[in-house]
C-alpha atoms as a PDB file:
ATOM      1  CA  UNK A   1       0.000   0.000   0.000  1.00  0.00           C
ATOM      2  CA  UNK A   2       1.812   3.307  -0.938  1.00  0.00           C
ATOM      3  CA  UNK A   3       1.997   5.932   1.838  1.00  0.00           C
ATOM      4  CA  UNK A   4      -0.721   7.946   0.320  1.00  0.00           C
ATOM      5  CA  UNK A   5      -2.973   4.984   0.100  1.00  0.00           C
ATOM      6  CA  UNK A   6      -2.568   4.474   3.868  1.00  0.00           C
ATOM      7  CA  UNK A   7      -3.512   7.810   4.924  1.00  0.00           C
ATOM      8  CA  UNK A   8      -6.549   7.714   2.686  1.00  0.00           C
ATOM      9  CA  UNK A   9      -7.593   3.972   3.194  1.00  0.00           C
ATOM     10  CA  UNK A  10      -6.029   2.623   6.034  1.00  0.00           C
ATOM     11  CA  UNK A  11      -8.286   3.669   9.438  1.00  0.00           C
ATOM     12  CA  UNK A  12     -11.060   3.062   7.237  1.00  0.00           C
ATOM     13  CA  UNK A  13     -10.330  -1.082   6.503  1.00  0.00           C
ATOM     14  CA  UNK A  14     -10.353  -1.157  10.325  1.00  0.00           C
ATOM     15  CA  UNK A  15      -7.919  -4.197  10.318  1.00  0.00           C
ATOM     16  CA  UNK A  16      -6.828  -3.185  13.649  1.00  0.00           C
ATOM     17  CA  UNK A  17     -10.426  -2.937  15.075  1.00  0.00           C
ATOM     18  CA  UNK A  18     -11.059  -6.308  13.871  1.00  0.00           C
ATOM     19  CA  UNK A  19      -9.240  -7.811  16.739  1.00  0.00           C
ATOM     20  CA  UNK A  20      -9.502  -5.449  19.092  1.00  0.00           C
ATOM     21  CA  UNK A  21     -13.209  -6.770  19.462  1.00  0.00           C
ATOM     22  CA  UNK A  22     -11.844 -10.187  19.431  1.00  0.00           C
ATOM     23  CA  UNK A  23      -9.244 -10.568  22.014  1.00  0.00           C
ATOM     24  CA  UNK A  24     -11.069  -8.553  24.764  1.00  0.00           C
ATOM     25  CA  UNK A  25      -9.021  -8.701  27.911  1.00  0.00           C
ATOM     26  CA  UNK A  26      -5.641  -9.030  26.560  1.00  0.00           C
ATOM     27  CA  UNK A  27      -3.096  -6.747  27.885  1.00  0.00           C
ATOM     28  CA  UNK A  28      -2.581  -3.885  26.044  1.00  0.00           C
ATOM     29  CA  UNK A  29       1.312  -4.726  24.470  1.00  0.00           C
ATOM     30  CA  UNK A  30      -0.289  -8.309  23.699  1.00  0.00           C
ATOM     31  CA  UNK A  31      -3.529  -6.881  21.527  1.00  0.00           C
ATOM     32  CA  UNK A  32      -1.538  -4.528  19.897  1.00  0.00           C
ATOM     33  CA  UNK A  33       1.008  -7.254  18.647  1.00  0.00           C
ATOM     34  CA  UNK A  34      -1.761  -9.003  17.692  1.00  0.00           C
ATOM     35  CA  UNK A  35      -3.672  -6.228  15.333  1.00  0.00           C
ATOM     36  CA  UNK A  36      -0.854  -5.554  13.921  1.00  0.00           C
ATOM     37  CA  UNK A  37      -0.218  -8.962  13.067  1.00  0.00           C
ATOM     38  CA  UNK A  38      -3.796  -9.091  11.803  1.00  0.00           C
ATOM     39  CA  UNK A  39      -3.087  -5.893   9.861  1.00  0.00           C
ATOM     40  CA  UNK A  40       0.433  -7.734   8.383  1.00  0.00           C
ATOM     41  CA  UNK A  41      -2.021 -10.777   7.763  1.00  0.00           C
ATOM     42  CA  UNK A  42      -4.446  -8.579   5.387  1.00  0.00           C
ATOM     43  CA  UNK A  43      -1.627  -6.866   3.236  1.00  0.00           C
ATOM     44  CA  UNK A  44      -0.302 -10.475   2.933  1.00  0.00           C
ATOM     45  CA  UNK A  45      -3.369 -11.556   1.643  1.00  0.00           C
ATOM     46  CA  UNK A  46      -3.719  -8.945  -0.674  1.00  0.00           C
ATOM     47  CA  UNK A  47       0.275  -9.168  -1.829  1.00  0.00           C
ATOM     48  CA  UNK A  48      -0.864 -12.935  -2.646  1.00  0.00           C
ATOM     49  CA  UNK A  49      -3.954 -11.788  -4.950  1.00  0.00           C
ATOM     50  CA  UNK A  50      -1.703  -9.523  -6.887  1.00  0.00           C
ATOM     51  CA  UNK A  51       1.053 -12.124  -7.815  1.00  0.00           C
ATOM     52  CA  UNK A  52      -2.390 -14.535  -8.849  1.00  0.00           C
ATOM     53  CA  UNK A  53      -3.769 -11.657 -10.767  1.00  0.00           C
ATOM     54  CA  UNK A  54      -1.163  -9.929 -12.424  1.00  0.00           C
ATOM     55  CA  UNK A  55       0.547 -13.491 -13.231  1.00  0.00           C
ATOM     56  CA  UNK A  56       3.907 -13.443 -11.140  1.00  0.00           C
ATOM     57  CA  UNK A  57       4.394 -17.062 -10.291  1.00  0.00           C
ATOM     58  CA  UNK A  58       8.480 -16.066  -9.725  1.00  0.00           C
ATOM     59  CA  UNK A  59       7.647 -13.294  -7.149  1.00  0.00           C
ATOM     60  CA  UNK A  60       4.992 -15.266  -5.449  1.00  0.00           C
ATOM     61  CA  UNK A  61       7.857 -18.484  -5.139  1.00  0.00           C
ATOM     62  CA  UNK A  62      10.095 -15.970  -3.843  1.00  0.00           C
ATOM     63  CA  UNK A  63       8.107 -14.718  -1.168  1.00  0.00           C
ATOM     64  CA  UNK A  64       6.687 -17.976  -0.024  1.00  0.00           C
ATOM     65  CA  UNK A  65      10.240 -19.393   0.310  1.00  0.00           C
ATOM     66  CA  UNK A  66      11.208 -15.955   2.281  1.00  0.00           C
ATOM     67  CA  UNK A  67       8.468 -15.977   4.878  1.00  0.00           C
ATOM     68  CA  UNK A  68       9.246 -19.340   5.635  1.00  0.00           C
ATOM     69  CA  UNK A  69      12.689 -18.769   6.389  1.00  0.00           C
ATOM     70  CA  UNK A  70      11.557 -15.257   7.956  1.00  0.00           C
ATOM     71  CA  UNK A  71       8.877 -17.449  10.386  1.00  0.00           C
ATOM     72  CA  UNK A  72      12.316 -20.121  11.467  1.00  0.00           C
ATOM     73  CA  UNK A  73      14.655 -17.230  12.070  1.00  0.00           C
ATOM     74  CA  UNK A  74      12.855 -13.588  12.372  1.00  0.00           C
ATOM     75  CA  UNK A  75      15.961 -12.414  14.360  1.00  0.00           C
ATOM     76  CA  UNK A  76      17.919 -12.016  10.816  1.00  0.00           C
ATOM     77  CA  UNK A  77      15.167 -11.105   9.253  1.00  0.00           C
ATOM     78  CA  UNK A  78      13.947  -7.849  10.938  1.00  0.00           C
ATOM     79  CA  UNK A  79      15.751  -5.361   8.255  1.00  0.00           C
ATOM     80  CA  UNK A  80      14.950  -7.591   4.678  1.00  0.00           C
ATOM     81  CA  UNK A  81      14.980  -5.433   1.976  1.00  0.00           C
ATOM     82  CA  UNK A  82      10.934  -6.846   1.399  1.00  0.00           C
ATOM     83  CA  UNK A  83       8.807  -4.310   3.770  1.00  0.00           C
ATOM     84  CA  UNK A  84       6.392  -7.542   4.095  1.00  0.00           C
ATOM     85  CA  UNK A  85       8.861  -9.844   5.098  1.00  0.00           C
ATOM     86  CA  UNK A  86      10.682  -7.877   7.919  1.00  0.00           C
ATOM     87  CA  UNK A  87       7.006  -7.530   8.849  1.00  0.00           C
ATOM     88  CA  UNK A  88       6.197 -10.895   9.445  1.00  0.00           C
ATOM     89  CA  UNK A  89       9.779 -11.221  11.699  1.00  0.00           C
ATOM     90  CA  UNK A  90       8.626  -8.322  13.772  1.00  0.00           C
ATOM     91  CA  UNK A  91       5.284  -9.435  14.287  1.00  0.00           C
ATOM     92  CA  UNK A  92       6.503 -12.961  15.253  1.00  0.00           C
ATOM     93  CA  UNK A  93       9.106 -11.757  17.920  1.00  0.00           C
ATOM     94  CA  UNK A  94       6.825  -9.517  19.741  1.00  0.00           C
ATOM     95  CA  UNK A  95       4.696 -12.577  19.649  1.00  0.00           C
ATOM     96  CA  UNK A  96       6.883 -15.075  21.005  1.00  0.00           C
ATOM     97  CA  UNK A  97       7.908 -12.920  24.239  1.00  0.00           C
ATOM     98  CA  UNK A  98       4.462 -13.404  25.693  1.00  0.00           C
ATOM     99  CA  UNK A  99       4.428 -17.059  26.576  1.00  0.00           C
ATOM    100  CA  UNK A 100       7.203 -20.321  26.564  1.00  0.00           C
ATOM    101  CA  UNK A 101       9.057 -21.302  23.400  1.00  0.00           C
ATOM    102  CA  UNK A 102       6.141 -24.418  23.082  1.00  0.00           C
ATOM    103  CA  UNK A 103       3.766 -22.027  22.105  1.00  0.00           C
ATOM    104  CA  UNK A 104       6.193 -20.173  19.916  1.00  0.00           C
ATOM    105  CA  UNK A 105       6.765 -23.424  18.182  1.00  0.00           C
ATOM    106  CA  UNK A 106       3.075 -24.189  17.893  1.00  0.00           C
ATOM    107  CA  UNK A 107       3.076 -21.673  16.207  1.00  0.00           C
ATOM    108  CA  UNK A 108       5.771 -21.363  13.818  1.00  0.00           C
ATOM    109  CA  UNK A 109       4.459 -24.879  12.754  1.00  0.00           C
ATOM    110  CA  UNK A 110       0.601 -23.736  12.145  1.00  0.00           C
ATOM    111  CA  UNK A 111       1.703 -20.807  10.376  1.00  0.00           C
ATOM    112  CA  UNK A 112       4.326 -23.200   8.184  1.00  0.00           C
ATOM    113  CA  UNK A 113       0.736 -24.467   7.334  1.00  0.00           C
ATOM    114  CA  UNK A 114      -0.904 -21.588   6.334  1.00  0.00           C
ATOM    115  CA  UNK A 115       1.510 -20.391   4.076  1.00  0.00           C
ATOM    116  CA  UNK A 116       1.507 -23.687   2.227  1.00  0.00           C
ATOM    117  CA  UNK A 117      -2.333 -23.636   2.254  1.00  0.00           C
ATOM    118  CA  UNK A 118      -1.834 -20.078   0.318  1.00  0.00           C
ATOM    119  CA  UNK A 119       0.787 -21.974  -1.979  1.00  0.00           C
ATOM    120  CA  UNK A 120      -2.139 -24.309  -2.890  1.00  0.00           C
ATOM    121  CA  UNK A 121      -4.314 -22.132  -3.462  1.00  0.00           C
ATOM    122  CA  UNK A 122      -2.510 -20.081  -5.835  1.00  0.00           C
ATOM    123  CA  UNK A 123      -2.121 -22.763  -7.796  1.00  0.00           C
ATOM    124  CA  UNK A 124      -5.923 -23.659  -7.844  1.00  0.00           C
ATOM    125  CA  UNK A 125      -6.768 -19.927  -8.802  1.00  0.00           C
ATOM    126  CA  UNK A 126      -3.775 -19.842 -11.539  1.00  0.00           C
ATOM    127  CA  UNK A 127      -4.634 -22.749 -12.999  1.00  0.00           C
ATOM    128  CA  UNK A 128      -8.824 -22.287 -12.430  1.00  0.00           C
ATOM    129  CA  UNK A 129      -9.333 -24.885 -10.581  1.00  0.00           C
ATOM    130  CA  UNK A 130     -12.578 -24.985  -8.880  1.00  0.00           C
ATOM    131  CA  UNK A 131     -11.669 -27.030  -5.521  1.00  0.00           C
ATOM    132  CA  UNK A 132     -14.912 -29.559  -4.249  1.00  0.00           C
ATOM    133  CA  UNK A 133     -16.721 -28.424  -1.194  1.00  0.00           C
ATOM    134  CA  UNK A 134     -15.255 -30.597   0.811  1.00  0.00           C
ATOM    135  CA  UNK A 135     -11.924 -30.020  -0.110  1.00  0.00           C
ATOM    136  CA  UNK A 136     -12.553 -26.596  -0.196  1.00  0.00           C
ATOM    137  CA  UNK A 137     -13.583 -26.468   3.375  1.00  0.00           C
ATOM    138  CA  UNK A 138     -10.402 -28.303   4.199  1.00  0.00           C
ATOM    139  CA  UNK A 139      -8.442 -25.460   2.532  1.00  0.00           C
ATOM    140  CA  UNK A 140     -10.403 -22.825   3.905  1.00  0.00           C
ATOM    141  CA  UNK A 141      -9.321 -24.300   7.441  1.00  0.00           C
ATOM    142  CA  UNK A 142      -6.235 -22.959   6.413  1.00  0.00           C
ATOM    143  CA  UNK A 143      -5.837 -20.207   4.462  1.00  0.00           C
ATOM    144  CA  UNK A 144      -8.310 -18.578   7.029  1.00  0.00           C
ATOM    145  CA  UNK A 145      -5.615 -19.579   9.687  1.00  0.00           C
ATOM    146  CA  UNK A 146      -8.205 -21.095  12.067  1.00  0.00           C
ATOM    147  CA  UNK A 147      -5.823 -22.545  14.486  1.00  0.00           C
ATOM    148  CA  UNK A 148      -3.418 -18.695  14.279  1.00  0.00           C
ATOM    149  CA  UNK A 149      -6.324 -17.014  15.798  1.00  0.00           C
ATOM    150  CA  UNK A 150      -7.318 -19.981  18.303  1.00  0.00           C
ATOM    151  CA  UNK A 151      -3.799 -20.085  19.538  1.00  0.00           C
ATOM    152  CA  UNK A 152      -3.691 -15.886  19.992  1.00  0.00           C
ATOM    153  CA  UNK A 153      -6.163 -17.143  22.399  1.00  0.00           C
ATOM    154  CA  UNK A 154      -3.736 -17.968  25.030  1.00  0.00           C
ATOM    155  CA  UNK A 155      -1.383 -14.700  25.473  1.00  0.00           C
ATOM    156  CA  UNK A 156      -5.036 -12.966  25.286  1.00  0.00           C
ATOM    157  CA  UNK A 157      -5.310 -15.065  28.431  1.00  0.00           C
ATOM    158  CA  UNK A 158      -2.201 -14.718  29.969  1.00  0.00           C
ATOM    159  CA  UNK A 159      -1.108 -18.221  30.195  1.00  0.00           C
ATOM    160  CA  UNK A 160      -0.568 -21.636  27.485  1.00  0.00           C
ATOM    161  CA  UNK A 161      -2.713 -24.112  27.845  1.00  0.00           C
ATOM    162  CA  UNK A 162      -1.901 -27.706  27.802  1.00  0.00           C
ATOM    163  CA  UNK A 163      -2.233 -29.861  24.749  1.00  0.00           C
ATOM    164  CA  UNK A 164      -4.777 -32.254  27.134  1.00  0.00           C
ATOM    165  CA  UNK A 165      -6.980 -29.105  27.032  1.00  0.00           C
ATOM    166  CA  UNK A 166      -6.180 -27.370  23.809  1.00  0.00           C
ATOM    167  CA  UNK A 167      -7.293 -31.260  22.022  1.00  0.00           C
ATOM    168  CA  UNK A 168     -10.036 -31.514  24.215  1.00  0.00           C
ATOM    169  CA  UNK A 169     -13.121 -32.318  21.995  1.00  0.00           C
ATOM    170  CA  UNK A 170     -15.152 -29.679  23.850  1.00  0.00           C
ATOM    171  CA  UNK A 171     -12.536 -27.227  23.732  1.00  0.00           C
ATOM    172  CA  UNK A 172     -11.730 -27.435  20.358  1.00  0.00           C
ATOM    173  CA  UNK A 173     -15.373 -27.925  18.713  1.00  0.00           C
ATOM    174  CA  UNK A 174     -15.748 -24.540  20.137  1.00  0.00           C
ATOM    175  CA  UNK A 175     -12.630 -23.268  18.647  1.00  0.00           C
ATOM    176  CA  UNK A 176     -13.608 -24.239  15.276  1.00  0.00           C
ATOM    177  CA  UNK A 177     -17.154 -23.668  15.440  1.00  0.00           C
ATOM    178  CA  UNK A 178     -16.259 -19.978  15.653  1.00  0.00           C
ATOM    179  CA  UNK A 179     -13.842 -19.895  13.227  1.00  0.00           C
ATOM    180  CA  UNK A 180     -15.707 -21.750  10.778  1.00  0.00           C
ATOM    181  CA  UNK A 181     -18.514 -18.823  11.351  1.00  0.00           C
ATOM    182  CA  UNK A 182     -16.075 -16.469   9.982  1.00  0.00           C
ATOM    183  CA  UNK A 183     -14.316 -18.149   6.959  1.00  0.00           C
ATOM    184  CA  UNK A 184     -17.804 -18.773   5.998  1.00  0.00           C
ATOM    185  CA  UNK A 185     -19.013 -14.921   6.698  1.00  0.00           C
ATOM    186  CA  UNK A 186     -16.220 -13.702   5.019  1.00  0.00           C
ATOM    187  CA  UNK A 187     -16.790 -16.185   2.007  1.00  0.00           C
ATOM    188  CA  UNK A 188     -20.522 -14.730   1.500  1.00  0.00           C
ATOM    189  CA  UNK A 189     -19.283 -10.829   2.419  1.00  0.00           C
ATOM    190  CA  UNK A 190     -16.390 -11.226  -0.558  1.00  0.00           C
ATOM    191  CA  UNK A 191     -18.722 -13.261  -2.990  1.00  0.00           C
ATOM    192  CA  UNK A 192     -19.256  -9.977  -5.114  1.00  0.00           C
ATOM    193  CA  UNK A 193     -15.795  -8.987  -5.600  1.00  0.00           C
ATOM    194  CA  UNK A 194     -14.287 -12.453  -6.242  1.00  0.00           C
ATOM    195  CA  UNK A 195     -17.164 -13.383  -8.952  1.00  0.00           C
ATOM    196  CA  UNK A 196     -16.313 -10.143 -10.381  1.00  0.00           C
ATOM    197  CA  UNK A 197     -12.239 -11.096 -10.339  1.00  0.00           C
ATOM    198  CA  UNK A 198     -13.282 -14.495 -11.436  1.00  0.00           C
ATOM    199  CA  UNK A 199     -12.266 -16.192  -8.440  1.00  0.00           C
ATOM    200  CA  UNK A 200     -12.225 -20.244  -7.880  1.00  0.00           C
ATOM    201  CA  UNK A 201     -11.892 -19.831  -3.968  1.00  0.00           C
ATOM    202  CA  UNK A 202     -14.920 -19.434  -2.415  1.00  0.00           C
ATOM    203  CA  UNK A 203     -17.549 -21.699  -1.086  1.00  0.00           C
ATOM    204  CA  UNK A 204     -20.256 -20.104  -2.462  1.00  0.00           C
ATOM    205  CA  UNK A 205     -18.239 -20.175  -6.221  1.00  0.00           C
ATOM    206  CA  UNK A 206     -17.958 -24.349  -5.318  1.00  0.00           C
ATOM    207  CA  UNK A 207     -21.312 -24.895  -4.383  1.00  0.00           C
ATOM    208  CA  UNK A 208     -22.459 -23.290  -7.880  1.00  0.00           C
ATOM    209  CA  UNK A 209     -19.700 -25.442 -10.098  1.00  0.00           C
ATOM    210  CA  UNK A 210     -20.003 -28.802  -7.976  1.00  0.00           C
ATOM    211  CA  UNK A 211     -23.385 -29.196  -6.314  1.00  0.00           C
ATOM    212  CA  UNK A 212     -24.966 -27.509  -9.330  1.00  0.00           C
ATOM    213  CA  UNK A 213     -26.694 -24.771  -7.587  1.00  0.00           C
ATOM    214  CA  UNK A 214     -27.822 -21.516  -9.097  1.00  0.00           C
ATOM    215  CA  UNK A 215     -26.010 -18.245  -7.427  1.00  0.00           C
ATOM    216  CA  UNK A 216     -29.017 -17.198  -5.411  1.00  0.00           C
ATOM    217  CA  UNK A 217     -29.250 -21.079  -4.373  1.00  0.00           C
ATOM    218  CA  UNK A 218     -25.403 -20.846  -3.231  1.00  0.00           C
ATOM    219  CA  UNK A 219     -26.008 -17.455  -1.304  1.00  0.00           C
ATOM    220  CA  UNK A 220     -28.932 -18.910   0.630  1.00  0.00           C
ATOM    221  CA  UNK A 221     -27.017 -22.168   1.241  1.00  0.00           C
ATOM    222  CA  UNK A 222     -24.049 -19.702   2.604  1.00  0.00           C
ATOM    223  CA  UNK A 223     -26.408 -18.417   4.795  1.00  0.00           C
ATOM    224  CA  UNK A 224     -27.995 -21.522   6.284  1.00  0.00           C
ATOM    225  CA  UNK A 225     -24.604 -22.649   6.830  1.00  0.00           C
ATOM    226  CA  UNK A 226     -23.720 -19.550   8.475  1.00  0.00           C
ATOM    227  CA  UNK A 227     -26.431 -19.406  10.574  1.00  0.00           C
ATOM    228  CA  UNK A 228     -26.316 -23.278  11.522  1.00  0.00           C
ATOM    229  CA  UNK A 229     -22.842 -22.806  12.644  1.00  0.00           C
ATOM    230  CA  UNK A 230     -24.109 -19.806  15.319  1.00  0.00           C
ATOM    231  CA  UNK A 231     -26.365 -22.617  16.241  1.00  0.00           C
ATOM    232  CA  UNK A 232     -23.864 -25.412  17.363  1.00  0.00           C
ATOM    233  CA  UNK A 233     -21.659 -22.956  18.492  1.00  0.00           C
ATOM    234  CA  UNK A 234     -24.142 -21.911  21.559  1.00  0.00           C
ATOM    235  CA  UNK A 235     -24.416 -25.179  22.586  1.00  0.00           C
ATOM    236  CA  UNK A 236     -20.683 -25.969  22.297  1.00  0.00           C
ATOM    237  CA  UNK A 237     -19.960 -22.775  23.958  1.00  0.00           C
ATOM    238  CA  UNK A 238     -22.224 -24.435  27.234  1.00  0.00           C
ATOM    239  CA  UNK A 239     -19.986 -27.774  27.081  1.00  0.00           C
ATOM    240  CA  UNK A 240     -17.087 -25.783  27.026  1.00  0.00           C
ATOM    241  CA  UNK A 241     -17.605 -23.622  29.861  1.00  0.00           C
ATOM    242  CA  UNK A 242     -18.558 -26.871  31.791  1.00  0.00           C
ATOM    243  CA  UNK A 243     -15.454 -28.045  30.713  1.00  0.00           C
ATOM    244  CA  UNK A 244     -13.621 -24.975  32.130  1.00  0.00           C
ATOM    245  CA  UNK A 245     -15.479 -25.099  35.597  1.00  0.00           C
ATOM    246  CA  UNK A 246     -14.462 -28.620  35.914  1.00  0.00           C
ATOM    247  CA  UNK A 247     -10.994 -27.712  35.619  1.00  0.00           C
ATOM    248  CA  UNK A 248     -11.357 -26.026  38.551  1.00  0.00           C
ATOM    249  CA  UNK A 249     -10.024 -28.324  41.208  1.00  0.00           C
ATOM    250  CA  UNK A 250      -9.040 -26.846  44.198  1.00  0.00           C
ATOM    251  CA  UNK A 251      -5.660 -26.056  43.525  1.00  0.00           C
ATOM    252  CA  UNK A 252      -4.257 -23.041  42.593  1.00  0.00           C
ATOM    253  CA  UNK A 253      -2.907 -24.594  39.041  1.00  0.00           C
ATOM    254  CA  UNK A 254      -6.236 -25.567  38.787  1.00  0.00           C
ATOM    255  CA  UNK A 255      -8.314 -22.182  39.488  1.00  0.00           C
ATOM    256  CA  UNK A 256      -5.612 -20.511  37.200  1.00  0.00           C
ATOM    257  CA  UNK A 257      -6.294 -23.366  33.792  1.00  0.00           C
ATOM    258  CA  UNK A 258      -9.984 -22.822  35.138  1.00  0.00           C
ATOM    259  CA  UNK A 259     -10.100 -18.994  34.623  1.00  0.00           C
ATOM    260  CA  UNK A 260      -7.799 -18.982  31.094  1.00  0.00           C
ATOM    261  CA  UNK A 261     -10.062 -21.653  29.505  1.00  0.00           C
ATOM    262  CA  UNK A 262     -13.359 -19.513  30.143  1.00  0.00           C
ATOM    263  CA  UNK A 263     -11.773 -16.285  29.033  1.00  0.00           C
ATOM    264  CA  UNK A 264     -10.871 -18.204  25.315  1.00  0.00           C
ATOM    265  CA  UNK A 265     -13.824 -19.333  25.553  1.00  0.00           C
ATOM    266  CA  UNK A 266     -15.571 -16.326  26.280  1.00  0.00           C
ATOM    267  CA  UNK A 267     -13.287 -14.603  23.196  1.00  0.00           C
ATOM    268  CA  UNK A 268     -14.638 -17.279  20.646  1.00  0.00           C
ATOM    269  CA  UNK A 269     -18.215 -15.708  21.404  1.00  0.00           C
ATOM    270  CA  UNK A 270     -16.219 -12.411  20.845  1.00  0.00           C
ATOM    271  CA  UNK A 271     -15.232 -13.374  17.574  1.00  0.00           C
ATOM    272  CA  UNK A 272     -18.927 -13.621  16.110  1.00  0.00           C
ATOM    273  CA  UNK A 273     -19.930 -10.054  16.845  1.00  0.00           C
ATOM    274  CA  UNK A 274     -16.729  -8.492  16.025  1.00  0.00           C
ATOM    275  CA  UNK A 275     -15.999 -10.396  12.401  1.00  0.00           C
ATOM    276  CA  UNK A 276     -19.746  -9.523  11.779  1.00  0.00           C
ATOM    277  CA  UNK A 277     -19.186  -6.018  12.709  1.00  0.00           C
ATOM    278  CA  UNK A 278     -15.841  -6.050  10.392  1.00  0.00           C
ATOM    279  CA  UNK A 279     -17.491  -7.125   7.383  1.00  0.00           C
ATOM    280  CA  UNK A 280     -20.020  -3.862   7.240  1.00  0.00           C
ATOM    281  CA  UNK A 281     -17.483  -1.088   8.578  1.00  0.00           C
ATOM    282  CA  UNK A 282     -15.139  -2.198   6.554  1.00  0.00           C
ATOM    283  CA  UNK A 283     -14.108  -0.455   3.157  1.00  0.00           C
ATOM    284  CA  UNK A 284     -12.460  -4.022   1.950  1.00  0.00           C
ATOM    285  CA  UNK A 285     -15.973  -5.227   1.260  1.00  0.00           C
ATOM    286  CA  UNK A 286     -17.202  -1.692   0.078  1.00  0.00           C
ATOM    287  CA  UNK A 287     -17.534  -3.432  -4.240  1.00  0.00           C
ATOM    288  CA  UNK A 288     -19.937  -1.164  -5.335  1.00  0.00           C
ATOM    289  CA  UNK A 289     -18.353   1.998  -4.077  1.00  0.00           C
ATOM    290  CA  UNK A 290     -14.919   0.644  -6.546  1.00  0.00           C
ATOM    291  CA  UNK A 291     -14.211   1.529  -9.959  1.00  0.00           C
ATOM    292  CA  UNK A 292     -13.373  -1.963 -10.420  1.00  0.00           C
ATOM    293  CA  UNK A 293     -15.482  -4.518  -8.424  1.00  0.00           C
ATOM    294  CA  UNK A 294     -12.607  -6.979  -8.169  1.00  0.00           C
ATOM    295  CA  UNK A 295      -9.646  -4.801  -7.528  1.00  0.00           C
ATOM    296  CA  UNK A 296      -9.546  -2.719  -4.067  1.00  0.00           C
ATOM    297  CA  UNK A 297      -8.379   0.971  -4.655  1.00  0.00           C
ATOM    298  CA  UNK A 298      -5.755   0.728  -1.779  1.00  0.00           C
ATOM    299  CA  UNK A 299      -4.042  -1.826  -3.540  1.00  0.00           C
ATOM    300  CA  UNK A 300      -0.787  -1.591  -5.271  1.00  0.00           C
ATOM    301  CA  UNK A 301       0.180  -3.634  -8.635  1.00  0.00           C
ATOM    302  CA  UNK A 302       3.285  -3.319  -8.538  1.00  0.00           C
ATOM    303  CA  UNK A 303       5.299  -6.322  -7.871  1.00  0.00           C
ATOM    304  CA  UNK A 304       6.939  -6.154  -4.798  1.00  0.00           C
ATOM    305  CA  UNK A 305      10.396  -7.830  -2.668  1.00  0.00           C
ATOM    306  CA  UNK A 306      11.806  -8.251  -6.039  1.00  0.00           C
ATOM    307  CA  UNK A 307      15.438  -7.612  -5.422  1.00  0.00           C
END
């Protein structure tokens, strides 16, 4: 985004405010490393999209291979020539001084998997491939980082939380639950500018091409879905905070894994009303307000990180 573009556009994308509304409770130094993670995230995102659109397979390579290495070793990596890269190592190492290096390596190792997710699917949307809803949903898992934001969860709360808990069915169906709310929100706020880009990625877009369903057929269906997941998400949010309670045990460790469980619980509610909130203050869904429905104006085409 050129400097001009940020003064014009940037308050008004509210990236920032996104997780601000999300993370409630967090110390201050904690949600601030974390929006402007989120914030990294989004020009990320959009850096991605430009490579796919404008046809730069050799830049897109480039960076992929770079913010792995960044992600491994963001000490070295804090001055890089690419703005985006020495980014991502800043973001990580005010990320990783919250809570002990097995969190840090959690992770590195999920976001190894989201970059590889984004690998995948610029190879579907290069080569128009239409992925099938099920493998689509798969993808999304991904590329929508479900398990990034889950595990912000925990500095949020002040304290990491065992894998016995983290894997605990209860735990995690409420995890996903909310996360799945969003991909799929997001999928049915961004419908209008990815059919006019002629996206593949979208589960709206698969459900037309592989269930056969007619665009306002695929819109409702996005909806059902959406609202079905607020559905199971109440009642998993009740198991969860049973779950929590029963943590409680009498001992001090126990009162303390007690109390951070409920609060990331409480934040996955958190997460409903503040990506829903995103998604109509935002001006990255704004379409009809664009010259060009499938090209933001904030954007830049320029390649970037190519030295």
């Amino acid at each position: 985004m050129p400097a001009d573009k940020v003064a014009e556009y940037a308050d008004g994308l509210c990236y920032t405010d996104l997780m601000a509304g999300y993370y409630i409770g967090a110390p201050d130094e904690v949600l601030q490393a974390i929006a402007d993670y989120s914030a990294w995230f989004f020009v990320w995102d959009d850096r991605h999209d430009r490579d796919i659109v404008h046809d730069r397979p050799a830049a897109w390579r480039r960076l992929r291979f770079r913010l792995h290495t960044a992600l491994d070793a963001p000490q070295q990596h804090l001055r890089h020539q690419d703005p985006l890269v020495a980014g991502l190592a800043d973001s990580v190492l005010r990320l990783f001084s919250f809570l002990p290096d097995t969190w840090n390596e959690r992770f590195t190792r999920h976001f190894h998997t989201v970059i590889e997710a984004y690998d995948q699917e610029f190879t579907n949307r290069t080569e128009g491939i239409v992925p099938g809803v099920d493998e689509y949903l798969r993808l999304r898992r991904l590329t929508f980082a479900h398990w990034i934001w889950t595990d912000l969860l925990e500095p949020s709360a002040g304290l990491e939380l065992p894998a016995a808990v983290r894997n605990n069915v209860k735990y995690r169906r409420a995890a996903l639950l909310s996360q799945e709310f969003a991909a799929w929100y997001n999928d049915l706020c961004s419908l209008p500018k990815e059919l006019a880009g002629d996206e593949v990625h979208n589960l709206g877009i698969s459900l037309v091409v592989h269930h056969g369903l007619t665009l306002e057929q695929a819109i409702s269906e996005l909806r059902t879905r959406v609202l079905e997941c607020i559905e199971q998400f109440v009642e998993a949010e009740r198991a969860a905070l049973r779950f929590a309670d029963g943590l409680a045990d009498g001992t001090v460790r126990g009162k303390e894994l007690s109390a951070a469980v409920r609060a990331c619980v409480t934040n996955m509610r958190n997460w409903f009303s503040s990506v829903y909130w995103f998604h109509h203050e935002s001006g990255r869904y704004r379409v009809d307000s664009w010259e060009d429905r499938s090209t933001p104006p904030y954007v830049s085409n320029e390649a970037a990180g190519e030295k």
